[in-house]
Protein backbone atom coordinates (compact mmCIF):
# COMPACT_ATOMS: atom_id res chain seq x y z
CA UNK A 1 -1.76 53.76 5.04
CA UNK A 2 1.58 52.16 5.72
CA UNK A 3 3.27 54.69 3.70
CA UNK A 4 1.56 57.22 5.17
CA UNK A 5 2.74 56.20 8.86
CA UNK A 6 6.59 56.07 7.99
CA UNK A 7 6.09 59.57 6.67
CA UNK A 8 4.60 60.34 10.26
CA UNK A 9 7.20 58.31 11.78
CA UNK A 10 9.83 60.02 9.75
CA UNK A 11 8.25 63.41 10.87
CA UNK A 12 8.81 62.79 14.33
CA UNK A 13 12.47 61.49 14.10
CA UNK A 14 13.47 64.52 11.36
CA UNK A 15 12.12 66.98 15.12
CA UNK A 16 14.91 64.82 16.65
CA UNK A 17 17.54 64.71 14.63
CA UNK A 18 20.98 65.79 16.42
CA UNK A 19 23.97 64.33 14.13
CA UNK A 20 24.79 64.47 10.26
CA UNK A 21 23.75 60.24 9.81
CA UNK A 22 20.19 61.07 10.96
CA UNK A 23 19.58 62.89 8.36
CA UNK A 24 20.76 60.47 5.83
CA UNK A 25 19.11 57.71 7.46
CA UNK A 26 15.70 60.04 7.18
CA UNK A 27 16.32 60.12 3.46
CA UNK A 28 16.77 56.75 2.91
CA UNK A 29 13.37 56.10 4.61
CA UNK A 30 12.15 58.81 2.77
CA UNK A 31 13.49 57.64 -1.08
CA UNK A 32 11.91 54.32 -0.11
CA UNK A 33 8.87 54.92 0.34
CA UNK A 34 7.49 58.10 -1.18
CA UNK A 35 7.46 56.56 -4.87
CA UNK A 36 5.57 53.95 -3.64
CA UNK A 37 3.15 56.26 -2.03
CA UNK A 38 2.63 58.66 -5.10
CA UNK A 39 2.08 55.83 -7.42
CA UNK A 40 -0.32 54.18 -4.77
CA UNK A 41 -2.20 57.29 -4.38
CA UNK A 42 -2.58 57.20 -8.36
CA UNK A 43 -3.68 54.39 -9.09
CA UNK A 44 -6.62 54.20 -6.52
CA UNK A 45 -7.51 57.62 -7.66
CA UNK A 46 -7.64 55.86 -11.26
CA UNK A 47 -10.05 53.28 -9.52
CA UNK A 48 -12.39 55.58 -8.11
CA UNK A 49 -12.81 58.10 -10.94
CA UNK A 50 -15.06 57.38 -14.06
CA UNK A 51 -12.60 56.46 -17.09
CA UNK A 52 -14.31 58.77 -18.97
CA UNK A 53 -13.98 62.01 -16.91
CA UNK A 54 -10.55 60.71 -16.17
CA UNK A 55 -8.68 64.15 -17.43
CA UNK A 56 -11.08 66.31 -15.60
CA UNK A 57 -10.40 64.32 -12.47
CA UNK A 58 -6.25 64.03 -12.68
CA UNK A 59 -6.62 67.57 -13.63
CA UNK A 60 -7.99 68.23 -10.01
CA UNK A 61 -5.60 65.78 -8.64
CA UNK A 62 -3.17 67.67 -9.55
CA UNK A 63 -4.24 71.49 -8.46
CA UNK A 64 -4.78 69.63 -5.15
CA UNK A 65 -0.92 68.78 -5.78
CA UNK A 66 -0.02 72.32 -5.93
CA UNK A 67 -2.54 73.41 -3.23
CA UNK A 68 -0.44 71.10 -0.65
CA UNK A 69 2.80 72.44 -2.08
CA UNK A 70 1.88 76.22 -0.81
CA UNK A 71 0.01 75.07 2.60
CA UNK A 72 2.70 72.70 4.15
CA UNK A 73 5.68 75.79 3.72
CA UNK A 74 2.89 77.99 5.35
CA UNK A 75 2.06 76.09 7.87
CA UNK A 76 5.99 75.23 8.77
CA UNK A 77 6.28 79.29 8.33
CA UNK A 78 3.11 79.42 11.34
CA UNK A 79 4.35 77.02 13.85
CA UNK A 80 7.96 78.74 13.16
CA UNK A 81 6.53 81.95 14.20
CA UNK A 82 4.53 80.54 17.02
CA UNK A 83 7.29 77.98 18.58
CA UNK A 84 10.40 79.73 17.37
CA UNK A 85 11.91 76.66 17.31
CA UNK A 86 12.98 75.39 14.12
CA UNK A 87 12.82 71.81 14.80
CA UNK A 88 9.45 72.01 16.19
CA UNK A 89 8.13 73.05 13.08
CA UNK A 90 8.28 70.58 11.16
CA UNK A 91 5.69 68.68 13.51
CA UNK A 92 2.92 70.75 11.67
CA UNK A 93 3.25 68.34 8.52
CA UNK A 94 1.65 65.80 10.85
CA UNK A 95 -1.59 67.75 10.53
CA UNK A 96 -1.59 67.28 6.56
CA UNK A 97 -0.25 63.74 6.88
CA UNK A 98 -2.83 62.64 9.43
CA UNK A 99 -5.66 64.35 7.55
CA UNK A 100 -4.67 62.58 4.91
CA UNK A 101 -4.67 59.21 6.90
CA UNK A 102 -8.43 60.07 8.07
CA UNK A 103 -9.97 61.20 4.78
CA UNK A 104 -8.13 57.73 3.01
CA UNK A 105 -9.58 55.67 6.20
CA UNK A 106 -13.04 56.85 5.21
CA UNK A 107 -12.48 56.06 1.07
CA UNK A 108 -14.35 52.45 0.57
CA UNK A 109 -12.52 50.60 -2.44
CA UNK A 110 -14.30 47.50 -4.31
CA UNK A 111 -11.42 45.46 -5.32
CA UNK A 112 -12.38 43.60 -8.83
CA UNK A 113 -10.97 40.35 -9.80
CA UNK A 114 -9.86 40.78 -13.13
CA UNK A 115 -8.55 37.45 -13.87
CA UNK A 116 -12.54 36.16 -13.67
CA UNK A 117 -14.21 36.03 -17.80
């Protein structure tokens, strides 16, 4: 969830951005985090899923992967056509960020001692 509020964060301040050190400073924030996020997002996925349907499951991890990758450029296309303002646009990722805030709010995860025998 933290990860997933410096991306919103980082949303915000890329609609602001005015001067060429902004931008690096967004990518910095950016290249910090997002590994951590992806391999986050993994490995509770691993938790939740049976082990033994595992494929089938990453499999549908990942189409959901390529899902987001044609939705977020459509959406920025949207807002760009209804705002006309370039920066603006890139406000719409909040909607797929903060979605997936809510959905990963809802997701209960049993945390298992594994150092017990």
């Amino acid at each position: 969830m933290i990860g997933l509020g410096i991306y919103m964060v980082t949303i915000v301040a890329a609609s602001l951005m005015s001067q060429a050190w902004h931008f690096y400073a967004l990518a910095f924030i950016i290249g910090i985090s997002k590994g951590g996020v992806q391999a986050l997002s993994r490995s509770l996925f691993s938790h939740l899923i049976p082990p033994e349907k595992s494929g089938e499951y990453f499999g549908f991890f990942n189409m959901l992967g390529k899902f987001a990758s044609v939705l977020g450029p459509f959406l920025v296309a949207v807002f760009a056509h209804i705002t006309s303002d370039s920066r603006q646009t890139i406000l719409s990722l909040l909607i797929l960020i903060g979605a997936g805030a809510f959905f990963l709010s809802k997701v209960k995860v049993k945390i298992y001692n594994y150092d017990k025998r």
